[in-house]
N, C-alpha and C. Protein backbone atom coordinates (compact mmCIF):
# COMPACT_ATOMS: atom_id res chain seq x y z
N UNK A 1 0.82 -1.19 0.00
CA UNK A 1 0.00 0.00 0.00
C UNK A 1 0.86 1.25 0.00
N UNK A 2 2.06 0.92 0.77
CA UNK A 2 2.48 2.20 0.76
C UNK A 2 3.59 2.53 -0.26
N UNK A 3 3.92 1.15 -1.15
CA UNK A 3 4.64 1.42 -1.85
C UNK A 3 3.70 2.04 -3.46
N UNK A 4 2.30 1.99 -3.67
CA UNK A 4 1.47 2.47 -4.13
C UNK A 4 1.34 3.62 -4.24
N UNK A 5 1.32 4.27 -2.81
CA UNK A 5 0.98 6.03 -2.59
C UNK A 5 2.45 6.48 -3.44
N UNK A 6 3.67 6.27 -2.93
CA UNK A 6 4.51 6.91 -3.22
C UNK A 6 5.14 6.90 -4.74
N UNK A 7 4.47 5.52 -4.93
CA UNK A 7 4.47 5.41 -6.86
C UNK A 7 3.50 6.25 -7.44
N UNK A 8 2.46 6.60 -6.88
CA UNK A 8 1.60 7.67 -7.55
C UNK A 8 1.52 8.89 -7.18
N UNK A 9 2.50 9.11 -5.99
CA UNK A 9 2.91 10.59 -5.83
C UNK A 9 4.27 10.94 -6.89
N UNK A 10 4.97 10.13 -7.04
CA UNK A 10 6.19 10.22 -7.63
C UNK A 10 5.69 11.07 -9.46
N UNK A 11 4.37 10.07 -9.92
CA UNK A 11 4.12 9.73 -10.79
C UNK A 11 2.75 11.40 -11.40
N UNK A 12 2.43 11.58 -10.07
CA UNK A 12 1.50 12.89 -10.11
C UNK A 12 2.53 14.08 -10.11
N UNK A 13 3.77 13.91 -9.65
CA UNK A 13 5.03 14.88 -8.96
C UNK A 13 5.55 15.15 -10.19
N UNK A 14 5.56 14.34 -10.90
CA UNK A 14 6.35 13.79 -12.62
C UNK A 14 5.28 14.65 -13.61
N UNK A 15 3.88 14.44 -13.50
CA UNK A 15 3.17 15.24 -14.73
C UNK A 15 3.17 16.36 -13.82
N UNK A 16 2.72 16.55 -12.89
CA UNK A 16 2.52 18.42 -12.63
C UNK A 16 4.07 19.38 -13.25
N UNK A 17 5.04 18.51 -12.86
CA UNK A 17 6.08 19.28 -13.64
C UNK A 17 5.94 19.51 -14.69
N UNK A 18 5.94 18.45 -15.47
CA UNK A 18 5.72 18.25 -17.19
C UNK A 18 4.54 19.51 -17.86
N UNK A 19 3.71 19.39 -16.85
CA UNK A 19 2.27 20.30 -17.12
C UNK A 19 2.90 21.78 -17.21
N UNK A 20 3.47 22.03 -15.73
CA UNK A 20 4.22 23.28 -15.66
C UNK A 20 4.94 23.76 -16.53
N UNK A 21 6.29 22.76 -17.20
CA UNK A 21 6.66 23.22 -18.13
C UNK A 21 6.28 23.86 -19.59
N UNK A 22 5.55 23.29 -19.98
CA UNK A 22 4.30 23.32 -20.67
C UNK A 22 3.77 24.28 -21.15
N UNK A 23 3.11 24.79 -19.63
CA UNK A 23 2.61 25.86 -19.61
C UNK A 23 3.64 27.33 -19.68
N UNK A 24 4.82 26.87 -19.53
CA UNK A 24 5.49 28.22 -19.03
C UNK A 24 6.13 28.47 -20.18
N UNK A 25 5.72 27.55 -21.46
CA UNK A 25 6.95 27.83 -22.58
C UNK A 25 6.06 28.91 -22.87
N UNK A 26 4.51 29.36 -22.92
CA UNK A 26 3.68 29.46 -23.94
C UNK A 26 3.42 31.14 -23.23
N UNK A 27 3.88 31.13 -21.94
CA UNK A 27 3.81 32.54 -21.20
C UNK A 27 4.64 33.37 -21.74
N UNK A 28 6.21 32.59 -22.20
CA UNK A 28 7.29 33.78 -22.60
C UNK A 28 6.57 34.79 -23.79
N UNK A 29 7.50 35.82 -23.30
CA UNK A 29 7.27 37.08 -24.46
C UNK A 29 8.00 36.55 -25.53
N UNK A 30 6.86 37.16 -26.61
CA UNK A 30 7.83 36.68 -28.11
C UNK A 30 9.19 37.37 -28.52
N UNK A 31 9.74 35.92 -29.03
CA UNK A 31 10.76 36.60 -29.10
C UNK A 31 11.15 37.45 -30.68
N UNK A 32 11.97 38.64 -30.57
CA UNK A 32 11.48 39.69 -31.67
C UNK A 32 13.06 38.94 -33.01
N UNK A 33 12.40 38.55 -33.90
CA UNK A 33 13.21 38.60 -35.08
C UNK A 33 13.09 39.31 -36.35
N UNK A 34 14.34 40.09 -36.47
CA UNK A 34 14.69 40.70 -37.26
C UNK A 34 14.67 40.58 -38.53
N UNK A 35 14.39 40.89 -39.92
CA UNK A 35 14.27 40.88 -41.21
C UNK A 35 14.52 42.17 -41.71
N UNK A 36 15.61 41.88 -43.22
CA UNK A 36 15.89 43.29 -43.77
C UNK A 36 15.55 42.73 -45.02
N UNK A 37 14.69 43.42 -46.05
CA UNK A 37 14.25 43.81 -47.29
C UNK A 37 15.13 44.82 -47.94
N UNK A 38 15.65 44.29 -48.86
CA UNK A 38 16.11 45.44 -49.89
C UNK A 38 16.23 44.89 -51.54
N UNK A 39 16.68 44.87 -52.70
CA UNK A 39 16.37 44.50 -53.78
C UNK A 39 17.50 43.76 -54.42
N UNK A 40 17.26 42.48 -54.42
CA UNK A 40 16.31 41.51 -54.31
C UNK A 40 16.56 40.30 -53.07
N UNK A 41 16.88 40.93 -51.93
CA UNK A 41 17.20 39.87 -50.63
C UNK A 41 16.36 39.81 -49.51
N UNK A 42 16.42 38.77 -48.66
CA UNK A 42 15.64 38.92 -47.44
C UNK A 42 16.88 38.45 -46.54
N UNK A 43 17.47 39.68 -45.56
CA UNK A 43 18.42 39.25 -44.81
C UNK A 43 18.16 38.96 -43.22
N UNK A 44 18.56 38.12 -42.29
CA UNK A 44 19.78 36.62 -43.29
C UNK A 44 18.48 35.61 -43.62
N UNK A 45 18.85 34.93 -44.45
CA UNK A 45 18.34 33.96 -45.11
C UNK A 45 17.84 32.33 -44.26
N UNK A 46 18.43 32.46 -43.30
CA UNK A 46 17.65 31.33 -42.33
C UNK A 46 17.88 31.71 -41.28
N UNK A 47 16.38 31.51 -40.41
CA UNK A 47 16.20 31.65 -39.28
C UNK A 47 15.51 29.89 -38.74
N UNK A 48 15.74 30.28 -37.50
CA UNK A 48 15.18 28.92 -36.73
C UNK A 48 14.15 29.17 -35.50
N UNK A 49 13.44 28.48 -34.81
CA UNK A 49 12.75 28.67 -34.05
C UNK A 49 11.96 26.94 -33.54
N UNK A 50 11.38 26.91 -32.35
CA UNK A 50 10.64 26.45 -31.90
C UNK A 50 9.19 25.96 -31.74
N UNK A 51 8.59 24.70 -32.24
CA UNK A 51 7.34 24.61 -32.52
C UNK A 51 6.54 25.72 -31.23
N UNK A 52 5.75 26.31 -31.21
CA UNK A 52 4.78 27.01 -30.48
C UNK A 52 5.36 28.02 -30.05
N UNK A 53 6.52 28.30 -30.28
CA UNK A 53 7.32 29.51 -29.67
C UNK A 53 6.92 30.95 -29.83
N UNK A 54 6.60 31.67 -29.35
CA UNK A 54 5.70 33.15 -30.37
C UNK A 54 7.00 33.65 -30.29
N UNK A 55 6.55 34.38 -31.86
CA UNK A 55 7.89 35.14 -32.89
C UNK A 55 7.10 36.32 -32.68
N UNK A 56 8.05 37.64 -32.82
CA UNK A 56 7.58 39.25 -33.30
C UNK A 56 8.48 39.51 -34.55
N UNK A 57 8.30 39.49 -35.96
CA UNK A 57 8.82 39.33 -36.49
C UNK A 57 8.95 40.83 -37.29
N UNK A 58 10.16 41.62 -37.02
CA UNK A 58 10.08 43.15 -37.13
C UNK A 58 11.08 43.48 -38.61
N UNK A 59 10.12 43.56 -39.33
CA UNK A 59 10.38 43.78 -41.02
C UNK A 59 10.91 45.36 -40.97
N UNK A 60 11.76 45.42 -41.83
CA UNK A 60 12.94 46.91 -42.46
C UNK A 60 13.18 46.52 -43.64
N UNK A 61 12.38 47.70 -44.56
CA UNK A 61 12.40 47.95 -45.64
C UNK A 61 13.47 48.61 -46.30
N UNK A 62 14.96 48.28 -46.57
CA UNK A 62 15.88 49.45 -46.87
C UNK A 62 15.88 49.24 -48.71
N UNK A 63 15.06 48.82 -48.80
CA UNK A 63 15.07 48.52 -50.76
C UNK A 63 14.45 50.28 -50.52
N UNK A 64 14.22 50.49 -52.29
CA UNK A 64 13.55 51.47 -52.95
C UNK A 64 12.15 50.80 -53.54
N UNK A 65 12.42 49.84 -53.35
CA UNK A 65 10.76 49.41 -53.94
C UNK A 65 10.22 49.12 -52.70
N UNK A 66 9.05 48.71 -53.20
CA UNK A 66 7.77 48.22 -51.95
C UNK A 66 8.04 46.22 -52.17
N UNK A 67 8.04 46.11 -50.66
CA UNK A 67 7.88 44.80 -50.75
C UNK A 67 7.24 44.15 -49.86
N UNK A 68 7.01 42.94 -49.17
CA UNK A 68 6.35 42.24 -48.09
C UNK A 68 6.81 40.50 -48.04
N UNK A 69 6.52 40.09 -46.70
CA UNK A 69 6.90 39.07 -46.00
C UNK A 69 5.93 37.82 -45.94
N UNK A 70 6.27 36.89 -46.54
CA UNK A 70 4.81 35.73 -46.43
C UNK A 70 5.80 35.13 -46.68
N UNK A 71 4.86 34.11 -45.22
CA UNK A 71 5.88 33.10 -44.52
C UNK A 71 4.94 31.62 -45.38
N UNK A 72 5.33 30.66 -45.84
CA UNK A 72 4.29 29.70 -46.27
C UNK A 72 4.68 28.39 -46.11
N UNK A 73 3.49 27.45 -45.78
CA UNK A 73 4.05 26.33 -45.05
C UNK A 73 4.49 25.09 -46.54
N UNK A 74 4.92 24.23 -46.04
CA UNK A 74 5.50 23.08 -47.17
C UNK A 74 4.65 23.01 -49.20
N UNK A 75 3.28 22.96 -48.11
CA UNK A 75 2.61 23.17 -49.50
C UNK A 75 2.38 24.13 -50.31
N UNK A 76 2.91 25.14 -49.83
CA UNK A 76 2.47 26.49 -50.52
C UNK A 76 1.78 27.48 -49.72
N UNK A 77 1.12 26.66 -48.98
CA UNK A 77 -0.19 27.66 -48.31
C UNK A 77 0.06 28.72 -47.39
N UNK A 78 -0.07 29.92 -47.30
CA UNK A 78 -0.06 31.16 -46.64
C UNK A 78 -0.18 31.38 -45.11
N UNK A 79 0.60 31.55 -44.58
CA UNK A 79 0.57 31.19 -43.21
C UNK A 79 0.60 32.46 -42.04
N UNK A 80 1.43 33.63 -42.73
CA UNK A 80 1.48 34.80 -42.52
C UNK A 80 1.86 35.94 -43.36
N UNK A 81 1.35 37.16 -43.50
CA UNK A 81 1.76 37.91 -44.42
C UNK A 81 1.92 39.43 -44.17
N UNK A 82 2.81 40.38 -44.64
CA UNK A 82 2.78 41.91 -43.93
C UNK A 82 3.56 42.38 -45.23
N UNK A 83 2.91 43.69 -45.72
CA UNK A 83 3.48 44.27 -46.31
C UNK A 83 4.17 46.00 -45.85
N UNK A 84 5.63 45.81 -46.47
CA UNK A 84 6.28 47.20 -45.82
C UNK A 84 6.59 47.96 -47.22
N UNK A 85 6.35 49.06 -47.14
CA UNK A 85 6.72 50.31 -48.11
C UNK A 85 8.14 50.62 -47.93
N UNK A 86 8.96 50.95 -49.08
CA UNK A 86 9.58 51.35 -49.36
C UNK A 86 10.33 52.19 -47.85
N UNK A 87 11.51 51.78 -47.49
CA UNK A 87 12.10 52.97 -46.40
C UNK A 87 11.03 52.77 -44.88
N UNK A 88 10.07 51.68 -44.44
CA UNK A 88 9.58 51.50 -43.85
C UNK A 88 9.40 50.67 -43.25
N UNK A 89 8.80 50.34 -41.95
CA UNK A 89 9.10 49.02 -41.13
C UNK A 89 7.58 48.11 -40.64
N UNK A 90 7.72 47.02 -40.19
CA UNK A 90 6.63 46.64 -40.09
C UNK A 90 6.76 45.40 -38.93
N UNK A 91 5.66 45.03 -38.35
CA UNK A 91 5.60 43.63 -37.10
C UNK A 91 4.88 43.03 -37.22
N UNK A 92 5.00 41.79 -37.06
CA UNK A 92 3.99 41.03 -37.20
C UNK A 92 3.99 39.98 -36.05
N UNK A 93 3.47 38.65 -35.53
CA UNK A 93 3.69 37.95 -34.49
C UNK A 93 3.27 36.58 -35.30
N UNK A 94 3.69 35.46 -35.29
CA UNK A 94 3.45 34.74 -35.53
C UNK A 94 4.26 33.41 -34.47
N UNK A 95 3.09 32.06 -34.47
CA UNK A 95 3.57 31.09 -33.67
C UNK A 95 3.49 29.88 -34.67
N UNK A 96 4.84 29.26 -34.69
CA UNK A 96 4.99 27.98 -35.52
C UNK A 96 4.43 26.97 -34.75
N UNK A 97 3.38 25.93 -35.68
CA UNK A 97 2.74 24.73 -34.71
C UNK A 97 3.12 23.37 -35.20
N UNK A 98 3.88 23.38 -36.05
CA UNK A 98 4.65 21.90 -36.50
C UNK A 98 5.93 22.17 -37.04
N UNK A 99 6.88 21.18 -36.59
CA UNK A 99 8.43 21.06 -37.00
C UNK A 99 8.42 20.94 -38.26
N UNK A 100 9.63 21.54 -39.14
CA UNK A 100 9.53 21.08 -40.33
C UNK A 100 10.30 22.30 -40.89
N UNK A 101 10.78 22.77 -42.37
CA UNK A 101 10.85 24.25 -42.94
C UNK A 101 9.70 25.01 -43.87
N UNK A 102 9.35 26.08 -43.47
CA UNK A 102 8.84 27.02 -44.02
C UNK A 102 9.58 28.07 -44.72
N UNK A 103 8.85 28.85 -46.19
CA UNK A 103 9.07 29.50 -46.63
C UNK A 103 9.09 30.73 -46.21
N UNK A 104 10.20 31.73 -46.38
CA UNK A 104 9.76 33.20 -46.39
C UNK A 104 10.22 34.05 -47.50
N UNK A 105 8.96 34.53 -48.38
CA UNK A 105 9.27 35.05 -49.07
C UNK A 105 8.95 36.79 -49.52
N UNK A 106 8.86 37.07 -50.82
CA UNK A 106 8.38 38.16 -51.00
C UNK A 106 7.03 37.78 -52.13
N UNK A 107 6.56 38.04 -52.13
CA UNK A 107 5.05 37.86 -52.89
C UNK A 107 4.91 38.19 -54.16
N UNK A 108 5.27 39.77 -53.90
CA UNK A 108 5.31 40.51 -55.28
C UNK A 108 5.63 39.86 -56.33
N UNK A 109 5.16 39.93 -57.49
CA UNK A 109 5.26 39.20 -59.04
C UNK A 109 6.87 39.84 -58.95
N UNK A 110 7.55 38.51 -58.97
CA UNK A 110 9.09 38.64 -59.63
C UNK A 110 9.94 38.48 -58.99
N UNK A 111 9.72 38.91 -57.62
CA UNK A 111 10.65 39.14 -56.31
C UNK A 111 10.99 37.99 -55.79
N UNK A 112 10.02 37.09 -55.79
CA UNK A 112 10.89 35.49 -55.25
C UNK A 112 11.64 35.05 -56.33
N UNK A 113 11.04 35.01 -57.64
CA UNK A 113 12.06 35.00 -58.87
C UNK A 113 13.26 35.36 -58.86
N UNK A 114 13.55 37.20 -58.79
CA UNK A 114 14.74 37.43 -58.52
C UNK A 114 15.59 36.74 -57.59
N UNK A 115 15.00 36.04 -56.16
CA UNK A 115 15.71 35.95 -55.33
C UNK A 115 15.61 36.27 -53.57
N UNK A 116 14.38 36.48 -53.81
CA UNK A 116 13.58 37.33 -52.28
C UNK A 116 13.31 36.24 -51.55
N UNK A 117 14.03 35.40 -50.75
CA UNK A 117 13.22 33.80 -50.26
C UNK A 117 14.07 33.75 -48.95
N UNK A 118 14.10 33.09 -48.22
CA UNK A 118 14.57 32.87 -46.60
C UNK A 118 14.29 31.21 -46.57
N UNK A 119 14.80 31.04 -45.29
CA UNK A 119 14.05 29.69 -44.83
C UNK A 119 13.90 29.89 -43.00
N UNK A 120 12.87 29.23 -43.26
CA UNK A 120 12.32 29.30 -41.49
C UNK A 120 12.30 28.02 -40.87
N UNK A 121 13.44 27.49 -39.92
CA UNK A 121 13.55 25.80 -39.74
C UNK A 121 13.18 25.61 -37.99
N UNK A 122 11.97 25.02 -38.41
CA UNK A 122 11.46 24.98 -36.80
C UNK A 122 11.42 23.49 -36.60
N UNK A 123 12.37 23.52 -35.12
CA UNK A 123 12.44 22.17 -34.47
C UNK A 123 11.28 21.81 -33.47
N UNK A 124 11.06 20.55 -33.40
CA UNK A 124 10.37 20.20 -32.47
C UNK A 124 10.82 20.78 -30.96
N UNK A 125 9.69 20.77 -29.76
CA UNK A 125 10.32 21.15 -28.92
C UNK A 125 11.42 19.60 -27.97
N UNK A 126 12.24 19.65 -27.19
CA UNK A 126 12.55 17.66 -26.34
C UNK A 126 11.26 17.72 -25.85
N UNK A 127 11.24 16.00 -25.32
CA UNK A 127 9.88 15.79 -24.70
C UNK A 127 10.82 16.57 -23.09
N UNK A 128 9.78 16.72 -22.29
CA UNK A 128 10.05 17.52 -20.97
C UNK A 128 10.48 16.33 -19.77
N UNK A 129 9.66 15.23 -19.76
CA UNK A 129 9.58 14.16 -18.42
C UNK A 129 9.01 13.00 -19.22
N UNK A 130 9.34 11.62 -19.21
CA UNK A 130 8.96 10.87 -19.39
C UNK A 130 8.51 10.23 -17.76
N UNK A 131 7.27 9.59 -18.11
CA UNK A 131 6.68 9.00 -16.53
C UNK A 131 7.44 7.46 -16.55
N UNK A 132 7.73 7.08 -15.13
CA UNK A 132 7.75 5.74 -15.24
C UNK A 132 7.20 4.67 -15.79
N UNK A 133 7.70 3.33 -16.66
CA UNK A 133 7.02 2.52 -16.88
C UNK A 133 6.22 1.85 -15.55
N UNK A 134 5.11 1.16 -15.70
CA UNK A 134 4.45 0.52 -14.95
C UNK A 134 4.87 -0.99 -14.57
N UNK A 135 6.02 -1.36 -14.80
CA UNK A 135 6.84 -2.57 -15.25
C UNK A 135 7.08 -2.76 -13.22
């Protein structure tokens, strides 16, 4: 019996952490990444990040043209997007929810053509606690 209680305190002691952790990734302030636009680059060209991690992702326009930021997942599909004017800046926030690489590009007809593209490589997060087997 009493080796029972203390296997399921051990074992309740084990997820409330796990829970905690958990919870505390999702409290942090986002963290702010940087992007520079100018013609025809998106500087630097890979960034990384954390599944669920919130990004502030603070766009600088130093081109002469107008351009914008769309981030898109494996298939193509549109995941986030902000456009900055010429000599101007812009924020956006976005949270990655599966490991894997995403696109970042520029939208505008031509601009990924030229060369306007990034990569965004988000890792899974480690697992936090594994519980004891029941063995």
């Amino acid at each position: 019996m009493l080796v029972r209680r203390v296997y399921f305190s051990v074992l309740f002691g084990l997820a409330a952490l796990a829970l905690a952790a958990c919870g505390s990734r999702s409290a942090l302030p986002p963290r702010s990444i940087a992007v520079e636009l100018t013609e025809f680059t998106i500087t630097p060209t890979v960034y990384s990040a954390q599944t669920g991690e919130p990004l502030t992702f603070v766009v600088t326009n130093q081109g002469v043209l107008d351009h914008n930021v769309t981030i898109l997942n494996p298939s193509g599909k549109e995941l986030a997007h902000v456009e900055v004017k010429s000599g101007q800046a812009a924020r956006f926030d976005f949270h990655p929810s599966a490991p894997g690489g995403l696109q970042i590009i520029c939208s505008i007809d031509g601009h990924y053509k030229a060369g306007m593209s990034a990569q965004l490589m988000v890792n899974d997060l480690p697992a936090v606690a594994q519980a004891p087997s029941g063995r």
